[in-house]
N, C-alpha and C. Protein backbone atom coordinates (compact mmCIF):
# COMPACT_ATOMS: atom_id res chain seq x y z
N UNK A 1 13.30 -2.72 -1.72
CA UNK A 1 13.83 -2.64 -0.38
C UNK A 1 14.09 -4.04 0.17
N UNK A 2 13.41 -5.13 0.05
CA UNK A 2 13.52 -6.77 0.34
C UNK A 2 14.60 -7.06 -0.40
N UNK A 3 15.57 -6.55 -1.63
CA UNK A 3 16.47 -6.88 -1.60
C UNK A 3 17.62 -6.53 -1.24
N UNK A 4 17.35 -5.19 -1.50
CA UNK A 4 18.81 -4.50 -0.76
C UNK A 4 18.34 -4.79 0.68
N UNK A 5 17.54 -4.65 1.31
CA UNK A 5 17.67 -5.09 2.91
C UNK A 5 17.94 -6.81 3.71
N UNK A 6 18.19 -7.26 2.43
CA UNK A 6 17.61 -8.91 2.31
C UNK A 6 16.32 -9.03 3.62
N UNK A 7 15.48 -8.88 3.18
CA UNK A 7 13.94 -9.42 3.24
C UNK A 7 13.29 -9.20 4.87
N UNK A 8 13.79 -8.22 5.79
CA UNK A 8 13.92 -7.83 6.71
C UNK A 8 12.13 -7.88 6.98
N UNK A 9 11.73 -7.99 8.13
CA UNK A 9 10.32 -7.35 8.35
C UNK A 9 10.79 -5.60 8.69
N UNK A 10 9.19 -4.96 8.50
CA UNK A 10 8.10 -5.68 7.75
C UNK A 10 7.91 -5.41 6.64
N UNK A 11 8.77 -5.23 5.50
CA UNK A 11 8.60 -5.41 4.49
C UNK A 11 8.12 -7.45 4.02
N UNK A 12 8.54 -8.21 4.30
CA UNK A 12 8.50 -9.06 3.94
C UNK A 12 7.01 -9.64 4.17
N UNK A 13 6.04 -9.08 5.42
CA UNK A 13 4.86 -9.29 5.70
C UNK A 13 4.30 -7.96 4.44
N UNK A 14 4.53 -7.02 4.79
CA UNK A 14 3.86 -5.93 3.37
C UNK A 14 3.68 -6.68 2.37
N UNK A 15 4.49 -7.13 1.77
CA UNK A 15 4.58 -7.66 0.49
C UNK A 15 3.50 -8.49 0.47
N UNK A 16 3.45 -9.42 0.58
CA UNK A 16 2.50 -10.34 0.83
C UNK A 16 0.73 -9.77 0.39
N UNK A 17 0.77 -8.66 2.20
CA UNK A 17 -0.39 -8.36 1.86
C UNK A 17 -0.90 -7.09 0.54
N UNK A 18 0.10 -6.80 -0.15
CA UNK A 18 0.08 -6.01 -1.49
C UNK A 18 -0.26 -6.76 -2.45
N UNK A 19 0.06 -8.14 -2.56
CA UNK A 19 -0.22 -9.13 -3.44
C UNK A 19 -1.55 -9.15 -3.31
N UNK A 20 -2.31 -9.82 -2.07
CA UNK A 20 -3.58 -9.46 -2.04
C UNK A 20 -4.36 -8.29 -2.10
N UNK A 21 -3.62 -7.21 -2.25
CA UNK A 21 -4.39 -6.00 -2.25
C UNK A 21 -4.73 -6.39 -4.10
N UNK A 22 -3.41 -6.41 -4.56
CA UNK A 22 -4.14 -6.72 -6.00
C UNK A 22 -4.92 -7.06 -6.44
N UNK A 23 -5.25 -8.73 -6.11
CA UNK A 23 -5.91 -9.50 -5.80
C UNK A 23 -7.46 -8.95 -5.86
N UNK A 24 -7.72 -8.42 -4.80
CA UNK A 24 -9.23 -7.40 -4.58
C UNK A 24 -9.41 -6.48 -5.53
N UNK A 25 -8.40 -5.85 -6.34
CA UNK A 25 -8.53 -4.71 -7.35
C UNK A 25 -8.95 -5.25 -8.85
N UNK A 26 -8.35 -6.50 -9.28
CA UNK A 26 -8.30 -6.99 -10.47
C UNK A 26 -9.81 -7.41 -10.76
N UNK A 27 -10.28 -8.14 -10.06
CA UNK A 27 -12.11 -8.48 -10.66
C UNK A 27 -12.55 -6.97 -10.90
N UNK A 28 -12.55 -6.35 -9.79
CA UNK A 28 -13.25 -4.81 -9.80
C UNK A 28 -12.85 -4.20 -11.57
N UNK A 29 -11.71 -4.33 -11.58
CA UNK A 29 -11.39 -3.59 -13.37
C UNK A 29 -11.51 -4.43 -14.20
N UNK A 30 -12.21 -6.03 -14.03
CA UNK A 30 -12.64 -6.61 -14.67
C UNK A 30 -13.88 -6.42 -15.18
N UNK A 31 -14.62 -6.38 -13.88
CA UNK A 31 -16.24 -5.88 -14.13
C UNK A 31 -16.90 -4.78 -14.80
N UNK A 32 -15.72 -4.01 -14.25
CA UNK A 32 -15.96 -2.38 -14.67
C UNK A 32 -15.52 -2.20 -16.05
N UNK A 33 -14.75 -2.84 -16.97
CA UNK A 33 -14.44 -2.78 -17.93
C UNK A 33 -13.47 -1.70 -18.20
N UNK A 34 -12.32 -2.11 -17.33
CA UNK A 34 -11.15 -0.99 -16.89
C UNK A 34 -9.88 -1.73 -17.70
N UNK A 35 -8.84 -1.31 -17.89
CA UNK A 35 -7.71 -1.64 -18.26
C UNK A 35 -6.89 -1.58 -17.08
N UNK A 36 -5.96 -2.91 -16.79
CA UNK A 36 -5.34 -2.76 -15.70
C UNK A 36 -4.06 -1.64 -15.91
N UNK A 37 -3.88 -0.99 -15.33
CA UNK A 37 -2.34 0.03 -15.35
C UNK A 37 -1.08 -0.82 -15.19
N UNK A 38 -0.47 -0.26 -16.34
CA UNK A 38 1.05 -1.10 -15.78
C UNK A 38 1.75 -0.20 -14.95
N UNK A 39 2.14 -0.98 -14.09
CA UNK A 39 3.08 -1.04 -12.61
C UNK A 39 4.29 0.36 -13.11
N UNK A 40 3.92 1.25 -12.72
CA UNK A 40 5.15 1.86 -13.02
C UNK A 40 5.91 2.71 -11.79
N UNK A 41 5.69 1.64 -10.53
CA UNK A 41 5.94 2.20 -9.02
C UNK A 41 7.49 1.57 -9.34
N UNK A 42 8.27 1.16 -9.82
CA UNK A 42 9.71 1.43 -9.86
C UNK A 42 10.00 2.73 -10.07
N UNK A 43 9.31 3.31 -11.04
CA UNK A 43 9.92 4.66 -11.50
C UNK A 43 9.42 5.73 -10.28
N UNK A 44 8.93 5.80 -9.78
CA UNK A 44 8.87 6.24 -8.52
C UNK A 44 9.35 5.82 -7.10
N UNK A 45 10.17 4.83 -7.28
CA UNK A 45 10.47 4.38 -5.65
C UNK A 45 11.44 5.00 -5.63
N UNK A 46 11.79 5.20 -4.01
CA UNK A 46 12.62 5.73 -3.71
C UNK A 46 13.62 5.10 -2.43
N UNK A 47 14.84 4.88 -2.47
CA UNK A 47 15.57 3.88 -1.92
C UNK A 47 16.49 4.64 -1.02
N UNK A 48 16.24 4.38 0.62
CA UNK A 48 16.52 5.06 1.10
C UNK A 48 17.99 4.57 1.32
N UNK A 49 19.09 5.39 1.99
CA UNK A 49 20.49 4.85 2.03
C UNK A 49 20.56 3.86 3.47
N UNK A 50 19.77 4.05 4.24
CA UNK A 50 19.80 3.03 4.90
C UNK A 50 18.20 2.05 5.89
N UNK A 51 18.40 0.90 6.14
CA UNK A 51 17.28 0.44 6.71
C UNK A 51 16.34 1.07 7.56
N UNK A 52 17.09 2.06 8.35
CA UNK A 52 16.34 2.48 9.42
C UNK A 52 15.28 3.83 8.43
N UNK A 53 16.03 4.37 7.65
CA UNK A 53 15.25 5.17 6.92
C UNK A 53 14.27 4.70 5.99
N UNK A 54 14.32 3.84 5.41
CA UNK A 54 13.05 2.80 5.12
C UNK A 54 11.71 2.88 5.38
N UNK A 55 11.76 3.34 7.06
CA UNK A 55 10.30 3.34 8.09
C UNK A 55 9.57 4.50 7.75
N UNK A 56 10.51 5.88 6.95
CA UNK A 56 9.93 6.74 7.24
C UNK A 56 9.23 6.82 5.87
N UNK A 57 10.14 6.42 4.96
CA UNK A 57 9.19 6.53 3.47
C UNK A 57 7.83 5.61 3.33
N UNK A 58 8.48 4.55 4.12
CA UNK A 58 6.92 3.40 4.48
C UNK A 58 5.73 4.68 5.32
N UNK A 59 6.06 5.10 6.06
CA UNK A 59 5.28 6.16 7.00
C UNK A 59 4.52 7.06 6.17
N UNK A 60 5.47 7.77 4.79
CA UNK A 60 4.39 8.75 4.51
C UNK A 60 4.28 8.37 3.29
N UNK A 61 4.26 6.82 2.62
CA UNK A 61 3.60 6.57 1.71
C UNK A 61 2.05 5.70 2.31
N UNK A 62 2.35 5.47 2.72
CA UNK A 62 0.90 4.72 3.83
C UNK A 62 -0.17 6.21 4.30
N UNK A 63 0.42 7.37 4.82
CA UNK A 63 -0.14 8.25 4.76
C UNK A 63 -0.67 8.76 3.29
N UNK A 64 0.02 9.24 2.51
CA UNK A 64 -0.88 9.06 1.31
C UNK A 64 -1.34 8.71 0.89
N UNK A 65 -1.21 7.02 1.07
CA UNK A 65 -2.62 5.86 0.50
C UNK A 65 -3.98 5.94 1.33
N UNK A 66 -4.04 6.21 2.40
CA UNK A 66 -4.84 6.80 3.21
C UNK A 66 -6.00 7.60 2.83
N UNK A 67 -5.09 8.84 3.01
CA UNK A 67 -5.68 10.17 2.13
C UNK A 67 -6.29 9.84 0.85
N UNK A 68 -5.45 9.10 -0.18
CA UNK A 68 -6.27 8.74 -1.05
C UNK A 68 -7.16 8.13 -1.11
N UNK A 69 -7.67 6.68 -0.36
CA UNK A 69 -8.75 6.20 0.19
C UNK A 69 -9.94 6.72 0.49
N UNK A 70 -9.58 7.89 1.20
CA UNK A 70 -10.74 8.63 2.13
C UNK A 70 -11.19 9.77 1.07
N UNK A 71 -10.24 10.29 0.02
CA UNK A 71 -10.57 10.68 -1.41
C UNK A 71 -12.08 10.00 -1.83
N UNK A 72 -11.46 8.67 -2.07
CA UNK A 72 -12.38 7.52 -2.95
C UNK A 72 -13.53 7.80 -2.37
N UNK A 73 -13.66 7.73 -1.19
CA UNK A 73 -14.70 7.16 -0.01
C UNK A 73 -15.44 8.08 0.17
N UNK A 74 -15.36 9.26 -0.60
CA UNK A 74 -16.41 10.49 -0.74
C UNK A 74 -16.90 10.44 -1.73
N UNK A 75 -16.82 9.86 -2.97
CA UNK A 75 -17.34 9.62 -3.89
C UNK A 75 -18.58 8.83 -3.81
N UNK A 76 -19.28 8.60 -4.90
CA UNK A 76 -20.67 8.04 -5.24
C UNK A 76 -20.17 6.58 -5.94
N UNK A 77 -19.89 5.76 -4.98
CA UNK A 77 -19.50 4.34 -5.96
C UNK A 77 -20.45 2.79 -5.95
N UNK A 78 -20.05 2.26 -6.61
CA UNK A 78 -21.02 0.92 -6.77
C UNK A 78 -20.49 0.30 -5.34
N UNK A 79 -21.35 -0.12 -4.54
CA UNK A 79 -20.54 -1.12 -3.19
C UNK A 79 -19.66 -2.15 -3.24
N UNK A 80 -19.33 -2.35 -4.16
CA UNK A 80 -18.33 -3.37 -4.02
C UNK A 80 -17.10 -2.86 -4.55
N UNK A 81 -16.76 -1.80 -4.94
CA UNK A 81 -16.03 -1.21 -4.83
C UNK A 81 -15.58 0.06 -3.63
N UNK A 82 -16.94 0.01 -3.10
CA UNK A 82 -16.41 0.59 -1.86
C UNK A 82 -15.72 -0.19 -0.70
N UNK A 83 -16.28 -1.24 -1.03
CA UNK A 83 -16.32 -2.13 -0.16
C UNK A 83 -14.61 -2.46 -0.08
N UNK A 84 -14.26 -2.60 -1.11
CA UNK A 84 -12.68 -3.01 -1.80
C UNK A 84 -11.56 -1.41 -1.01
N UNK A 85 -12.25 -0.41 -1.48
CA UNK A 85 -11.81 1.04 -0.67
C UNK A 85 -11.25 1.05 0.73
N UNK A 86 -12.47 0.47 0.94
CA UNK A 86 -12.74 0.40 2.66
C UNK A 86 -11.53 -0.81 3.15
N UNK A 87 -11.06 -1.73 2.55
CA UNK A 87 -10.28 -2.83 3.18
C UNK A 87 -9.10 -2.24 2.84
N UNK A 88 -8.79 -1.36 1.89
CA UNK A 88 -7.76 -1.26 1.33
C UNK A 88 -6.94 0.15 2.34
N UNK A 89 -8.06 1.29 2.45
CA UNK A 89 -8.30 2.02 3.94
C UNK A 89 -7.91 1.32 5.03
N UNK A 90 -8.29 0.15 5.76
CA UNK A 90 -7.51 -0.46 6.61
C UNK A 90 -6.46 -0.78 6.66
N UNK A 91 -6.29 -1.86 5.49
CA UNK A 91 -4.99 -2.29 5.10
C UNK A 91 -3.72 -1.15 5.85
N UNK A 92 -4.17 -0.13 4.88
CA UNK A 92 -2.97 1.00 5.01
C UNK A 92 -3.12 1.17 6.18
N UNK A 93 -3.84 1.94 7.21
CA UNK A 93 -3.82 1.92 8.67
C UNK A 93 -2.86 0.87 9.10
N UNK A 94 -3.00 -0.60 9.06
CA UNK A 94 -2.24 -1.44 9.27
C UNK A 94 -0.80 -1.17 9.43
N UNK A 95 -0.85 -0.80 8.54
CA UNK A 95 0.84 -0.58 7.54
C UNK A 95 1.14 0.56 7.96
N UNK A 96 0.94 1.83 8.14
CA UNK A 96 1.25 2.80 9.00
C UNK A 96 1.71 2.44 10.23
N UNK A 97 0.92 1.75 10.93
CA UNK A 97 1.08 1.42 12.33
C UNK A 97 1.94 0.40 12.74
N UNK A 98 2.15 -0.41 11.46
CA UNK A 98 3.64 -1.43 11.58
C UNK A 98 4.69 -0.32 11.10
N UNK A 99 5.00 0.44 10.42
CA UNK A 99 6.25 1.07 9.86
C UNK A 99 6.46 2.06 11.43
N UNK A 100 5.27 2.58 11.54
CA UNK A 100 5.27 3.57 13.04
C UNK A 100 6.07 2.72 14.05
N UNK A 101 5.80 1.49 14.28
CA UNK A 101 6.27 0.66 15.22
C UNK A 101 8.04 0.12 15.00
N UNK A 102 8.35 -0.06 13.88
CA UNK A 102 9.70 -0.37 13.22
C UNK A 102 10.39 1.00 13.18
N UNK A 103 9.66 2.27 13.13
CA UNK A 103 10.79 3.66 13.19
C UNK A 103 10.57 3.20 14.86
N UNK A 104 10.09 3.74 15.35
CA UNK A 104 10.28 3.86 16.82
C UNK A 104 11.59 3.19 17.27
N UNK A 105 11.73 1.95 16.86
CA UNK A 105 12.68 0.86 17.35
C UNK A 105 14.07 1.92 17.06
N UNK A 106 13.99 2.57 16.08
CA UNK A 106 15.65 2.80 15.78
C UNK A 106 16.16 4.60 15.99
């Protein structure tokens, strides 16, 4: 979407903080003795025909990361991986509430 939109917020702040979401995930499947997954969120994206529609796929993919979070967060886990859950749970809140704020506009 940063390119076909050339680099519009808030994608261009998302990005960023996705990098660091990584960031927090990679020791965790280090420790744990996990194999990292290859990236295969191209084959699933979905490109909307225009900017303003953008907000809404941001909207209910943030809702599903959510849900999935709060999945995790019922589970029985080591704390520092909850701990990683729990920021990552915000994060998305975040990001809901910026895409919520960018549909509104249009």
């Amino acid at each position: 979407m940063i390119r076909t939109f050339c680099g519009q917020k808030p994608f261009t702040n998302i990005i960023k903080t996705e990098e660091r979401h990584i960031s927090w995930l990679e020791p965790l499947f280090e420790r744990y003795d996990f194999a990292l997954p290859v990236d295969r969120g191209v084959e699933s994206a979905v490109m909307p025909a225009s900017y303003a529609e953008t907000f809404a796929v941001g909207v209910a993919a943030e809702i599903a990361n959510i849900e999935m979070y709060e999945r995790f967060l019922k589970q029985d886990l080591p704390s520092d991986v909850r701990d990683v859950f729990i920021r990552l749970h915000d994060a998305s809140e975040n990001h809901l509430a910026a895409f919520q704020k960018w549909q509104n506009k249009f």
